[in-house]
C-alpha atoms as a PDB file:
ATOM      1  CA  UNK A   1       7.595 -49.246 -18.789  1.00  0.00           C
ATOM      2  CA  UNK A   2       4.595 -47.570 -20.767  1.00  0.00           C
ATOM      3  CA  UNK A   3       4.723 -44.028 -22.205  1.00  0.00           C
ATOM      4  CA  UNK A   4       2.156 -42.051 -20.236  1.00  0.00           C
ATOM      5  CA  UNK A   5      -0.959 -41.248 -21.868  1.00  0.00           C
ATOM      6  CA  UNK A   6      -2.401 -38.605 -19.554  1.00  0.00           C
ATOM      7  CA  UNK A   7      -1.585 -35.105 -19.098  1.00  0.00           C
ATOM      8  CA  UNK A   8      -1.300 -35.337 -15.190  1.00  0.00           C
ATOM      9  CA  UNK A   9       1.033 -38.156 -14.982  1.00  0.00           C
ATOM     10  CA  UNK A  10       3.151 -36.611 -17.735  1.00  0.00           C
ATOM     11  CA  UNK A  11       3.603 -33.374 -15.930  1.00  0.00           C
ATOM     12  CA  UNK A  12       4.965 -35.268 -12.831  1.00  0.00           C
ATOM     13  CA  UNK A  13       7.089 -37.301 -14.797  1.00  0.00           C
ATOM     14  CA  UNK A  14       8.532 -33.954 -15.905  1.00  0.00           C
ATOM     15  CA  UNK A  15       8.838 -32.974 -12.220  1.00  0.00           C
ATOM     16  CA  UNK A  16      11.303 -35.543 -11.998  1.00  0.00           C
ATOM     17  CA  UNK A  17      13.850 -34.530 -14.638  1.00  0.00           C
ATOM     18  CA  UNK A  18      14.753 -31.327 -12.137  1.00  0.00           C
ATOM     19  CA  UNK A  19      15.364 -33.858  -8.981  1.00  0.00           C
ATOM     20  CA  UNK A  20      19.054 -33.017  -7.731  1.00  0.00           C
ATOM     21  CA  UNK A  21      18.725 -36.530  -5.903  1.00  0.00           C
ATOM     22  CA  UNK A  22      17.561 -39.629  -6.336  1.00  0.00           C
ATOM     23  CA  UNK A  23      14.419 -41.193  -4.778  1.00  0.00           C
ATOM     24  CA  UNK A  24      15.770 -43.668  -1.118  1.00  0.00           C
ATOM     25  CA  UNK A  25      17.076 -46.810  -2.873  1.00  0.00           C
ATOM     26  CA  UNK A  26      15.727 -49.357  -0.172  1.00  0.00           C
ATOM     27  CA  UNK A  27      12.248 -50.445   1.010  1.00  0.00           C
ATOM     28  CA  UNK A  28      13.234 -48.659   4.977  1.00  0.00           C
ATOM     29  CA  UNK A  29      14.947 -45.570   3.662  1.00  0.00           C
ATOM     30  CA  UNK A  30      11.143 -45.018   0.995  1.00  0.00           C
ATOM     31  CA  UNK A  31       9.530 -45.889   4.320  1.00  0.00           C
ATOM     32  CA  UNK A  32      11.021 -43.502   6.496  1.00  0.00           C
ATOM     33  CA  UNK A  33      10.995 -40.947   4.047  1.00  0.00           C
ATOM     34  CA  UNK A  34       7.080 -41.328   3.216  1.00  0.00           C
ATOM     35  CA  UNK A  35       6.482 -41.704   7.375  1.00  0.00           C
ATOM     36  CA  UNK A  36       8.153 -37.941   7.940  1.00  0.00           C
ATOM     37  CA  UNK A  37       6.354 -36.376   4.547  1.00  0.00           C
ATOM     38  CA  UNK A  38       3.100 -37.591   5.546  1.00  0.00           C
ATOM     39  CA  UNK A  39       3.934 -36.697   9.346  1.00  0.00           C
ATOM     40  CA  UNK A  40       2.414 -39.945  10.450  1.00  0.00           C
ATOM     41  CA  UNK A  41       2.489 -43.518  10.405  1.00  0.00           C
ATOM     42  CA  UNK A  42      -0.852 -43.799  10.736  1.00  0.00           C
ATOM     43  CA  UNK A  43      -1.355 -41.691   7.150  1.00  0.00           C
ATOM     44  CA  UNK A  44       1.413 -43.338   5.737  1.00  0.00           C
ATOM     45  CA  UNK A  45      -0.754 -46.723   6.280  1.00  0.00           C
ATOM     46  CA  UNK A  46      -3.269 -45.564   4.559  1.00  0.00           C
ATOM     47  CA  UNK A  47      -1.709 -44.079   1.855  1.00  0.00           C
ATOM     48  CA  UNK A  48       0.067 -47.431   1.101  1.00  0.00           C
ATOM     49  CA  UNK A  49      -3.191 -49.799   1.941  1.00  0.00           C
ATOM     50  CA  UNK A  50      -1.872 -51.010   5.092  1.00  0.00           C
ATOM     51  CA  UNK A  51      -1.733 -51.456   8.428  1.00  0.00           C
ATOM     52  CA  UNK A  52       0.101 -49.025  10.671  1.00  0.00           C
ATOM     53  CA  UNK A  53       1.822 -51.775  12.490  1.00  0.00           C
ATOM     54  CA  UNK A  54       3.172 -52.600   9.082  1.00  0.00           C
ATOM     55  CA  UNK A  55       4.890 -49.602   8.329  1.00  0.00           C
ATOM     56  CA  UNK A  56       6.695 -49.563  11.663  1.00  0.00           C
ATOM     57  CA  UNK A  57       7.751 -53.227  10.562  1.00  0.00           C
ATOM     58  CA  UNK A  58       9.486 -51.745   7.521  1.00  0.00           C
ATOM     59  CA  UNK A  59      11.015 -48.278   9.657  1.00  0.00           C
ATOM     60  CA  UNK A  60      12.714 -50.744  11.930  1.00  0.00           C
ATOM     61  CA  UNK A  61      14.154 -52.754   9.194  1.00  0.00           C
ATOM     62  CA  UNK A  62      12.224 -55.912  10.882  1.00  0.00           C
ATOM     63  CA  UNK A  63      10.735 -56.068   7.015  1.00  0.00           C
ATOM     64  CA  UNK A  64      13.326 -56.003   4.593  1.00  0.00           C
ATOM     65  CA  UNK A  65      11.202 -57.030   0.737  1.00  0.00           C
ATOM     66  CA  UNK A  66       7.955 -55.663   0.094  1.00  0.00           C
ATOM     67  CA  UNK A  67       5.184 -57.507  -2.134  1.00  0.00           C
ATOM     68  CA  UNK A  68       5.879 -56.188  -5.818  1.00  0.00           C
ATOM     69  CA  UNK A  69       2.403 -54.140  -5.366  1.00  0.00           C
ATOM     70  CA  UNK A  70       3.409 -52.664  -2.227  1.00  0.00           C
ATOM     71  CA  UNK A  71       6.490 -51.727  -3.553  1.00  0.00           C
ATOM     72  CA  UNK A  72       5.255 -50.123  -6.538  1.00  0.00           C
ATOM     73  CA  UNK A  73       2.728 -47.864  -4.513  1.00  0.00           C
ATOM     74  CA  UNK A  74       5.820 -47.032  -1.786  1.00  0.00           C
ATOM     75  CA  UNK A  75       7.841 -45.797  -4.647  1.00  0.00           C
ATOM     76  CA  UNK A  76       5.059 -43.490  -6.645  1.00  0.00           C
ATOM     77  CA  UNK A  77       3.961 -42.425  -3.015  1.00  0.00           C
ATOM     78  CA  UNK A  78       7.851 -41.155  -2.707  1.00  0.00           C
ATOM     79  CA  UNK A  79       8.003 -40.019  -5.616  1.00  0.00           C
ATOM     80  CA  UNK A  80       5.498 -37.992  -5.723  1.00  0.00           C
ATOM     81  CA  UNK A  81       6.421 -35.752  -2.675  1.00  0.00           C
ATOM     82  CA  UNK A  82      10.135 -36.256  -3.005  1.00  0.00           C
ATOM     83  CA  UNK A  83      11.675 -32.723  -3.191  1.00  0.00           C
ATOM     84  CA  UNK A  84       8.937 -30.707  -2.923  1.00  0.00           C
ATOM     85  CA  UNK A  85      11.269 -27.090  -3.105  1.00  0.00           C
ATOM     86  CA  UNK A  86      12.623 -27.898  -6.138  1.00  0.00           C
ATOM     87  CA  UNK A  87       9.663 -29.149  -7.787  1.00  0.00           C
ATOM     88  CA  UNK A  88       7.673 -26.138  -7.077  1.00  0.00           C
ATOM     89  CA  UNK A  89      10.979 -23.935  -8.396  1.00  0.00           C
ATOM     90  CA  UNK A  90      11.438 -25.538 -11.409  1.00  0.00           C
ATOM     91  CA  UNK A  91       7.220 -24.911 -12.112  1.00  0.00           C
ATOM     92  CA  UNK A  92       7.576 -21.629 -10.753  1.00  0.00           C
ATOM     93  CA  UNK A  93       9.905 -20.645 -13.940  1.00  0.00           C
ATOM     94  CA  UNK A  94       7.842 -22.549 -16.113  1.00  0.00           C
ATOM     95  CA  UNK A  95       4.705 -21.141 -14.976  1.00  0.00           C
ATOM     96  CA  UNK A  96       6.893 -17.483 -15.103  1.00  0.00           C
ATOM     97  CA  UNK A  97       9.196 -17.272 -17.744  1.00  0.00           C
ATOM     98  CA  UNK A  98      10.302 -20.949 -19.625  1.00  0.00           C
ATOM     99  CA  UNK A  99       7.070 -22.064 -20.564  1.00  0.00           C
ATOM    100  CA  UNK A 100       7.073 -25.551 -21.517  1.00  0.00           C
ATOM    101  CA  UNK A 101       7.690 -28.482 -24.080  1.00  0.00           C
ATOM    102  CA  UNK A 102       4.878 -30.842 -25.126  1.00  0.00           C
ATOM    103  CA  UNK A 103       5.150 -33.542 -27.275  1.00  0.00           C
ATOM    104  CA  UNK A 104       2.200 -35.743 -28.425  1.00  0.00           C
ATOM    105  CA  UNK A 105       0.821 -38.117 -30.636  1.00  0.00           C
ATOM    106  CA  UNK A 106      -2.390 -38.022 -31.011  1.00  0.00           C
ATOM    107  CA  UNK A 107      -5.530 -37.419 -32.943  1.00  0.00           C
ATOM    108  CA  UNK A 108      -6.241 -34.124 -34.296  1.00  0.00           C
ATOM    109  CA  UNK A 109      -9.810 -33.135 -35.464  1.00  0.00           C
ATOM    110  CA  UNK A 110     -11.265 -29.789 -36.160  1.00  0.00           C
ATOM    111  CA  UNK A 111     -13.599 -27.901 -36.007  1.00  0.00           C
ATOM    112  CA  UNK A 112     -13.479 -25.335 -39.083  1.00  0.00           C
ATOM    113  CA  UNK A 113     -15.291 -23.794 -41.512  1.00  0.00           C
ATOM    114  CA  UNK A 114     -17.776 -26.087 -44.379  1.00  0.00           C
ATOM    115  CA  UNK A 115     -15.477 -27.449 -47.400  1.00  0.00           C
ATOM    116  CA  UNK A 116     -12.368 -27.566 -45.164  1.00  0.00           C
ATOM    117  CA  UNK A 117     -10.392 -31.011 -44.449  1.00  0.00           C
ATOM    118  CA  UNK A 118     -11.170 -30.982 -40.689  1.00  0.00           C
ATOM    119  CA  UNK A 119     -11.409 -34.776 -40.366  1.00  0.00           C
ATOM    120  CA  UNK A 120      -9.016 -35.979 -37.458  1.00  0.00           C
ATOM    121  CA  UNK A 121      -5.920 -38.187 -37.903  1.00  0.00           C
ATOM    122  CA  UNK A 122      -2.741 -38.809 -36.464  1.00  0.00           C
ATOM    123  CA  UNK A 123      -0.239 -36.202 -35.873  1.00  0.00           C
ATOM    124  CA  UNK A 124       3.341 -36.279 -33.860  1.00  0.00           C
ATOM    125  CA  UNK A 125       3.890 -32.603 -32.742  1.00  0.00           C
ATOM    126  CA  UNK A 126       6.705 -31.119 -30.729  1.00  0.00           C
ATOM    127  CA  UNK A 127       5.500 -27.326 -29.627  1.00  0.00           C
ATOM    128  CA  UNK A 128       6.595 -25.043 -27.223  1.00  0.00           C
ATOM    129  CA  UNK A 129       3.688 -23.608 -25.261  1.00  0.00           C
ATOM    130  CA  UNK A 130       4.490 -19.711 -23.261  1.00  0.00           C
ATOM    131  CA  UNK A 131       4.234 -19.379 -19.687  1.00  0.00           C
ATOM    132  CA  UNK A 132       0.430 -18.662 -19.490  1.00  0.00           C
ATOM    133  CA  UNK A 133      -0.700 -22.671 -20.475  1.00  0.00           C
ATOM    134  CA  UNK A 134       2.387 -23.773 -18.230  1.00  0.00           C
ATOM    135  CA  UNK A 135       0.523 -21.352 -15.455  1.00  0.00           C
ATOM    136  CA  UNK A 136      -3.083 -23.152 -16.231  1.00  0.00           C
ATOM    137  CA  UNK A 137      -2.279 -26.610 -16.366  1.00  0.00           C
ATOM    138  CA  UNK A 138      -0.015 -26.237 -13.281  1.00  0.00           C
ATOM    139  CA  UNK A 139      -2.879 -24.576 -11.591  1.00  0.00           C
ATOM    140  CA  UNK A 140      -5.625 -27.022 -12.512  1.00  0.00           C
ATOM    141  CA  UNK A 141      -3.093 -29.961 -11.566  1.00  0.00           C
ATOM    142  CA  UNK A 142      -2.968 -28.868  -8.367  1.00  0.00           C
ATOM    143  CA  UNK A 143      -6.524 -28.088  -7.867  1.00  0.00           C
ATOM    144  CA  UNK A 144      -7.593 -31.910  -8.606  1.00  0.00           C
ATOM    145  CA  UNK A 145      -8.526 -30.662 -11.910  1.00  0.00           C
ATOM    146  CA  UNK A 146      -9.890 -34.011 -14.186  1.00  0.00           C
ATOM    147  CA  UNK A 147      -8.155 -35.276 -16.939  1.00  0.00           C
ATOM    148  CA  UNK A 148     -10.738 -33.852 -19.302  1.00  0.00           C
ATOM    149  CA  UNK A 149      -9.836 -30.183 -18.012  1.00  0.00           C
ATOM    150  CA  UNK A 150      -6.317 -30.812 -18.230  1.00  0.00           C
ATOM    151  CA  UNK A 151      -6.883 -32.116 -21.842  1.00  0.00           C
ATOM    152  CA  UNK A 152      -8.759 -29.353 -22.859  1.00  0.00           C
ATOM    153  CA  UNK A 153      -5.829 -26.610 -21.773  1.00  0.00           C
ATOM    154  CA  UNK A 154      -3.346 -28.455 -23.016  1.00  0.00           C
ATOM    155  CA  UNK A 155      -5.563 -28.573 -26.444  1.00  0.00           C
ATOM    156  CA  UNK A 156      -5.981 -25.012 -26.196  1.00  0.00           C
ATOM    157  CA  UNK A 157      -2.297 -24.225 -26.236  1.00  0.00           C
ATOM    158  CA  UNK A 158      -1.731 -26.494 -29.386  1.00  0.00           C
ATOM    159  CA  UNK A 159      -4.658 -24.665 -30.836  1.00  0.00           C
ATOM    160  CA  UNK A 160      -3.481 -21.033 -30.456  1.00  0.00           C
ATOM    161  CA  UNK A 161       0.078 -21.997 -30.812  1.00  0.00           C
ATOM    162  CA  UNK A 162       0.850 -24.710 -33.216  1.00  0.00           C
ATOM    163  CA  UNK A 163      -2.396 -24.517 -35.237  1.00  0.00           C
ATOM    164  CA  UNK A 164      -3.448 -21.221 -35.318  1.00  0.00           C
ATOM    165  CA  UNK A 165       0.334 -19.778 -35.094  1.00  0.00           C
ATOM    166  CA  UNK A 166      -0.829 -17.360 -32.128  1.00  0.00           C
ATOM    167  CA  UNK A 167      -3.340 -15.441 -34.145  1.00  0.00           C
ATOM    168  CA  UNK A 168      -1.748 -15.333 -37.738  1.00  0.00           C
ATOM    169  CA  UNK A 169      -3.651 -18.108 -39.318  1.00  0.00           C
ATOM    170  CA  UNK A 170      -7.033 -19.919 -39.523  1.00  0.00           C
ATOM    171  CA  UNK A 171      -8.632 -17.883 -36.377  1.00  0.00           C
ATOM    172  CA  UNK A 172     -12.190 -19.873 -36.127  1.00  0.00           C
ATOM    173  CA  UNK A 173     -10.318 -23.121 -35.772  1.00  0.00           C
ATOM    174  CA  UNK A 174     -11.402 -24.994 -33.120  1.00  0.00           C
ATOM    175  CA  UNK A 175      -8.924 -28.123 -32.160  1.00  0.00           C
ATOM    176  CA  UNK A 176      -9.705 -31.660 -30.861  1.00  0.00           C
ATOM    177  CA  UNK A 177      -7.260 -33.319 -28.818  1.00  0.00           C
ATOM    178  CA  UNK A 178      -8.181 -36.783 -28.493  1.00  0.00           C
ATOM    179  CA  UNK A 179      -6.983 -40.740 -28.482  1.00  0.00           C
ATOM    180  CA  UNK A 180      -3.911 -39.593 -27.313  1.00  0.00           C
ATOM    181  CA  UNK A 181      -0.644 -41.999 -28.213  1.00  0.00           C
ATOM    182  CA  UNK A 182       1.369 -40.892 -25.629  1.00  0.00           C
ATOM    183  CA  UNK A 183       2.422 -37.379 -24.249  1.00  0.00           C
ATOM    184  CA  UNK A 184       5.647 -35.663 -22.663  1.00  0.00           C
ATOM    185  CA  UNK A 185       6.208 -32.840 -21.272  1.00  0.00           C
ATOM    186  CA  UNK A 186       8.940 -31.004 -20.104  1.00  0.00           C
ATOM    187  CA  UNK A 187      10.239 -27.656 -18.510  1.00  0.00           C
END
């Protein structure tokens, strides 16, 4: 399994480290599960690029192995609505009080002032961003955001936080997050 190199799949990924239970084990129990959270068959279908009759197939246990694509696309489609309470608790205190974790590798580059060593290069950084970024990126997730916005708070955070040391240090520092390695996050 690859290390996730965008900021959206990395904050589900850390949605799943506050699941009290796991994800339905076999193909009927994901099926049934996906048919009730999308509160149709017909929906569930099309979520999974099939055909309605299909997903009744695999309800009734008349389908017991699904294709290796199908199956991959029934489990991220579970997944991603799989305990939706304690998902939006566990961002809730994030977003609140916690804050949350990154941890990156990426390229750095700045934008500073003439004679400075702004060029970019590799860094591995661990930082704890406050409540307020945890807030904004949760927000823009759920508004369909792009992955450019998403990059671009996340950046921000890093910025004011790790680079700048929230106001204490180089203040016109302007911080480029990009050709990302792989990022984490948790809360």
């Amino acid at each position: 399994m690859t290390t996730p190199t965008d900021i959206d799949d990395s904050l589900t990924r850390a949605d799943e480290q506050h699941f009290t239970r796991s994800i339905p084990k076999s193909p009927q129990a994901r099926m049934r599960f996906l048919v009730k959270a999308a509160k149709s068959t017909k929906v569930a279908a099309q979520l999974l690029g099939v055909s309605p009759r299909t997903v009744e197939r695999y309800v009734k246990g008349q389908i017991r192995t699904p294709r290796p694509e199908l199956a991959a696309r029934l489990e991220a489609e579970v997944r991603r609505r799989w305990q939706p309470l304690v998902r939006k608790r566990a961002r809730n205190k994030a977003a609140r009080t916690t804050g949350l974790v990154i941890e990156t590798r990426a390229r750095f580059g700045f934008t500073a002032a003439p004679g400075t060593t702004d060029d970019g290069r590799m860094r591995r950084i661990t930082q704890h961003l406050p409540p307020e970024y945890a807030s904004r990126l949760f927000a823009a997730q759920d508004s369909g955001a792009s992955e450019a916005q998403l990059r671009s708070i996340a950046a921000e955070g890093l910025q004011e936080v790790y680079f700048k040391d929230n106001g204490a240090r180089a203040t016109s520092l302007l911080v480029e997050f990009t050709d990302i390695d792989y990022v984490d996050f948790a809360f």
